[in-house]
Protein backbone atom coordinates (compact mmCIF):
# COMPACT_ATOMS: atom_id res chain seq x y z
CA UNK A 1 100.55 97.04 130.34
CA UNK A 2 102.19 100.41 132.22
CA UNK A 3 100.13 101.44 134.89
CA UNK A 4 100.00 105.14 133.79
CA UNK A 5 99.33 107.07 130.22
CA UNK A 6 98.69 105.11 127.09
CA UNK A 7 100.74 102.65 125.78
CA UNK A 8 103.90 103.16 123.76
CA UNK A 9 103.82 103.62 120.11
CA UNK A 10 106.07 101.59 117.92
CA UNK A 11 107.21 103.38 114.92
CA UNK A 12 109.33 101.97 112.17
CA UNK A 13 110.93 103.98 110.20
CA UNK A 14 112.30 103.52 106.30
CA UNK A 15 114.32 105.04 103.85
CA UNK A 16 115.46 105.19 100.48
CA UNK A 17 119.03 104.46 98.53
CA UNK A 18 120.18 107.15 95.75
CA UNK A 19 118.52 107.01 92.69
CA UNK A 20 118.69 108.91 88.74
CA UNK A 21 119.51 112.48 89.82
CA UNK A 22 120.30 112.18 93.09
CA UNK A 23 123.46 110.61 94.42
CA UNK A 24 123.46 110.72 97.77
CA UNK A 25 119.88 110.10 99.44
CA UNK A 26 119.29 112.35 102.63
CA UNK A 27 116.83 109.67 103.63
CA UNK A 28 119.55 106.93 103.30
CA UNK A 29 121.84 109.13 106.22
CA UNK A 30 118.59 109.84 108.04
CA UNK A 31 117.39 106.61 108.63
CA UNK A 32 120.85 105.06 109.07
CA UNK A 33 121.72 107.38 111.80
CA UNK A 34 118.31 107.69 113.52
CA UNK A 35 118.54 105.01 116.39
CA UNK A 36 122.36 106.55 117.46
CA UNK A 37 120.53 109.93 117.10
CA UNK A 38 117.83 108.97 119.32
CA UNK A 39 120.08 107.21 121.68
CA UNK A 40 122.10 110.18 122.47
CA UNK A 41 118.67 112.55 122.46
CA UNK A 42 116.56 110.46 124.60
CA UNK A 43 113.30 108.56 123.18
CA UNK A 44 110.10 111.08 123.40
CA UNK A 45 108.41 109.43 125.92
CA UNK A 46 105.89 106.88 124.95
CA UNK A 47 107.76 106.27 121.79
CA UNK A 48 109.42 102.64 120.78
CA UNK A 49 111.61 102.92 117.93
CA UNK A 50 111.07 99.97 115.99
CA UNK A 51 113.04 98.54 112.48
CA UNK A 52 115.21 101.25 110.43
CA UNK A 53 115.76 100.09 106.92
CA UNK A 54 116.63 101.52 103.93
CA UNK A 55 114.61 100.55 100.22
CA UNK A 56 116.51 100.20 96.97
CA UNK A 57 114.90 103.00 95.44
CA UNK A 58 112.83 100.69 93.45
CA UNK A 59 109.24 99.62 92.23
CA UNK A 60 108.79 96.41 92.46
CA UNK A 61 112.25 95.83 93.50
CA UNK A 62 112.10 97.53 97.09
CA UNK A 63 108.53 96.14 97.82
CA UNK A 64 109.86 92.38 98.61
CA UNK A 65 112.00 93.64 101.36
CA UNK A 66 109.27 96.22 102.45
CA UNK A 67 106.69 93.31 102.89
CA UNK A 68 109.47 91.49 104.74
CA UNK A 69 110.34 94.28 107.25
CA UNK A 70 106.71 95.43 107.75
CA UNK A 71 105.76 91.28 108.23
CA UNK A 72 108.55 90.70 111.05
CA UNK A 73 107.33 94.23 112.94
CA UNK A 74 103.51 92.60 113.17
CA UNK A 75 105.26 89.39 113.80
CA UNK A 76 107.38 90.83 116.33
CA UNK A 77 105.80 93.70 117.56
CA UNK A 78 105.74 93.94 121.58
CA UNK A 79 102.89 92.99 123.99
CA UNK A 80 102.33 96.40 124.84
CA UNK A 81 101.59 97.67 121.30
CA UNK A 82 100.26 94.32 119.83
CA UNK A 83 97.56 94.58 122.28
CA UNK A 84 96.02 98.56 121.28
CA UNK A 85 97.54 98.11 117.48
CA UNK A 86 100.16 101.11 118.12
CA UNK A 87 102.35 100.79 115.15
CA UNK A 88 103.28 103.32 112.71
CA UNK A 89 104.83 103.05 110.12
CA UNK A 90 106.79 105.97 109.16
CA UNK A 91 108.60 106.34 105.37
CA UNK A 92 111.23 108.99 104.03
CA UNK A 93 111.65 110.29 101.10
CA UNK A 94 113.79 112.95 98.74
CA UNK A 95 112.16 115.47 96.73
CA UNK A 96 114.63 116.92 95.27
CA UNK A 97 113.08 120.24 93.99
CA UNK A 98 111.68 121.14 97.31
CA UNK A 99 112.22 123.62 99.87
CA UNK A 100 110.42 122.16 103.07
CA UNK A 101 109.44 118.96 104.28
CA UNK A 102 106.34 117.32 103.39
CA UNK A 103 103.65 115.28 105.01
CA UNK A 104 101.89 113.47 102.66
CA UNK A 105 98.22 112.80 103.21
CA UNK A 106 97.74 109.80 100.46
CA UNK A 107 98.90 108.20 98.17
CA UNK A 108 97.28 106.91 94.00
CA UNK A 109 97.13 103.59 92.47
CA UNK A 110 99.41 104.59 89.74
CA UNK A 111 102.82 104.16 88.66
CA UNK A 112 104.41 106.50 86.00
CA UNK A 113 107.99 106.69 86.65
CA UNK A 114 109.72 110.11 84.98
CA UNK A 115 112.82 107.69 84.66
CA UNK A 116 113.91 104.37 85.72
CA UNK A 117 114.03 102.93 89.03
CA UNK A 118 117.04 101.66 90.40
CA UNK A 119 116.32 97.96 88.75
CA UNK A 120 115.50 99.70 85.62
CA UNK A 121 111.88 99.39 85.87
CA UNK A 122 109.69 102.40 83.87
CA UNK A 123 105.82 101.54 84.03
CA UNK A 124 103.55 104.19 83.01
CA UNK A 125 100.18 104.52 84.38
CA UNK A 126 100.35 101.46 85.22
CA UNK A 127 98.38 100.11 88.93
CA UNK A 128 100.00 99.83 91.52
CA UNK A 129 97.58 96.97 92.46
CA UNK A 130 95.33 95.73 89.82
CA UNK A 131 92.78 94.17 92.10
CA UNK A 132 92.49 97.59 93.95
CA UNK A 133 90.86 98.71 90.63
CA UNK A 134 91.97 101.80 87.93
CA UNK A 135 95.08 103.95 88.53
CA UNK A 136 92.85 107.03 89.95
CA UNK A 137 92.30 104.83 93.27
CA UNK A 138 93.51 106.69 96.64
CA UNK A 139 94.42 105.91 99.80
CA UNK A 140 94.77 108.04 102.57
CA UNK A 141 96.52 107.76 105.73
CA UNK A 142 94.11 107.61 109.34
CA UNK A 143 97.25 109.90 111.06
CA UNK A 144 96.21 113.48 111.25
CA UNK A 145 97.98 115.31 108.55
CA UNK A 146 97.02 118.63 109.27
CA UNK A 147 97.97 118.30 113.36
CA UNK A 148 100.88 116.65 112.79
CA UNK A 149 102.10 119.85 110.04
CA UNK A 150 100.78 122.37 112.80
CA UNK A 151 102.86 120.96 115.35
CA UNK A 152 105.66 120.68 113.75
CA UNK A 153 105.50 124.30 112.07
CA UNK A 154 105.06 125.57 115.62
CA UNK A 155 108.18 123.63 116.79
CA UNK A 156 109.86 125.75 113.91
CA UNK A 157 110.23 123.98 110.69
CA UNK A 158 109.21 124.69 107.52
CA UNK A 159 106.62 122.14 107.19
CA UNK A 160 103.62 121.89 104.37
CA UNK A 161 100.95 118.83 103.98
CA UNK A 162 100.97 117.29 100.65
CA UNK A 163 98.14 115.88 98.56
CA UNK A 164 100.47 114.72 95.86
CA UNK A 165 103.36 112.11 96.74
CA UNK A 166 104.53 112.11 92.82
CA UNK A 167 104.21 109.14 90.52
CA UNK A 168 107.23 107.59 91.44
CA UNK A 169 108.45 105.04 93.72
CA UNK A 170 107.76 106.89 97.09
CA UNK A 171 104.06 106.58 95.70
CA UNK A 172 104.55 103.43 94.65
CA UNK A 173 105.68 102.28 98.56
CA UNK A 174 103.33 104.84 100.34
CA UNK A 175 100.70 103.46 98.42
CA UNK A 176 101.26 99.90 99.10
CA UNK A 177 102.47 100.51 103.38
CA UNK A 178 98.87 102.46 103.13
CA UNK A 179 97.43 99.18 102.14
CA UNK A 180 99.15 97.07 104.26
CA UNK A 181 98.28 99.00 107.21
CA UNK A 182 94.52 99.25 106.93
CA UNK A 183 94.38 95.52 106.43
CA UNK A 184 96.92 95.12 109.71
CA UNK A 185 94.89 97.81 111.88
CA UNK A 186 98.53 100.29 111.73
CA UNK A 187 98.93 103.34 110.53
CA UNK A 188 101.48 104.53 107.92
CA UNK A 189 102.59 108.08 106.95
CA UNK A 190 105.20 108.94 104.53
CA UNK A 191 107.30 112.66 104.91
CA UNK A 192 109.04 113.86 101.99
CA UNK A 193 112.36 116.24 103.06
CA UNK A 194 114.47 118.23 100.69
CA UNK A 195 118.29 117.74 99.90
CA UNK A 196 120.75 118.30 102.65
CA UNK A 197 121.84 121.10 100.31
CA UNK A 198 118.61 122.93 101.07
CA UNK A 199 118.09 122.01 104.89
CA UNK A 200 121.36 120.61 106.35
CA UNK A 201 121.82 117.64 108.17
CA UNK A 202 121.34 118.21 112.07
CA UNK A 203 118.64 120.16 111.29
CA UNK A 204 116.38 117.32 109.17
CA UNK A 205 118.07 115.10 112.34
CA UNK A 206 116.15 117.17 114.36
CA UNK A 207 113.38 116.99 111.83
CA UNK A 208 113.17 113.31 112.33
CA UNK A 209 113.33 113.30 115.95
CA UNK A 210 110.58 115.92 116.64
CA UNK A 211 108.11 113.77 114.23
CA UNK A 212 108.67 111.04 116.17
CA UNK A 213 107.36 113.00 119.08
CA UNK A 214 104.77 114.75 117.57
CA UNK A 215 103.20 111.22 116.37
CA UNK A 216 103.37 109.70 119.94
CA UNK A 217 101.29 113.14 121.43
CA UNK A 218 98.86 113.01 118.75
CA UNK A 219 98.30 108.92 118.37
């Protein structure tokens, strides 16, 4: 263990592929380039960055390699944060339609997909996870939603907190990380950004790395 300050956080970080509508996934660039970004920025202090994957932007197609990825970060997570549980994990998402970033406070037991999924896959209100019971199940997330959009309004973006992460397969992951975490003893939060179109690149860069910040001061 240091010998000052908590310990370090470990947050992994996902993204998704493009999917119906949206060729080219800002999440997909995000993600990809995060761990270069943060290399040339500098690491907030106290923060480990962990895994950075990217989902097919699928149901029941992504969720194999999600389980994988979030397995291997319990199974390999460092002494440090394995001791005081200090992984988060942190998802991406596109909505296309939107203006500002969202942090998204839960997630619903229910999959209704407006089209396909990558792997073709259209259930409609359908659960997520049957034994969890009926589709109007919730889980939230035990990060502080409303701190977390505060902070990062005040750093200067335009920042909202969501109660409503869609139907579709950023639900459909949120909802199952959300899971996954309270039976691990992690945390998970998932952040919805607009197209680059709408907020360019080095700014949703920036985005990225001032979350990453923001969840190590307020962990």
């Amino acid at each position: 263990m240091g010998s000052e300050g908590p310990p370090a956080v470990t947050i992994h970080v996902t993204g998704f592929k493009k999917f119906h509508g949206v060729s080219e996934n800002p999440t997909e660039t995000i993600v990809s380039n995060l761990s270069e970004y943060m290399k040339k920025k500098g690491l907030p202090k106290g923060v480990i960055l962990g895994s950075c994957s990217v989902l097919e932007t699928a149901g029941q197609g992504a969720i194999i390699p999600l389980y994988q990825t979030l397995q291997t970060a319990i199974n390999t997570k460092d002494t440090e944060s394995a001791s005081s549980g200090r992984i988060i994990w942190l998802h991406f998402g596109v909505n296309s339609g939107a203006t500002r970033f969202a942090i998204e406070h839960q997630a619903v037991n229910e999959a209704t997909f407006r089209c396909p999924d990558e792997m073709g896959w259209k259930p409609q209100k359908v659960p997520i996870i049957p034994s969890d019971g009926g589709i109007s199940r919730v889980r939230e997330t035990t990060l502080p939603v409303e701190e977390i959009t505060k902070a990062l309004a005040k750093k200067g973006y335009e920042v909202m907190a969501s109660d409503d992460a869609g139907r579709f397969v950023c639900n459909y992951v949120y909802y199952h990380s959300l899971r996954f975490a309270e039976q691990n003893g992690i945390k998970s939060l998932f952040v919805h950004v607009p197209l680059f179109l709408t907020i360019d690149e080095e700014t949703q860069m920036q985005f990225a790395a001032s979350l990453l910040e923001v969840l190590a001061s307020l962990y």
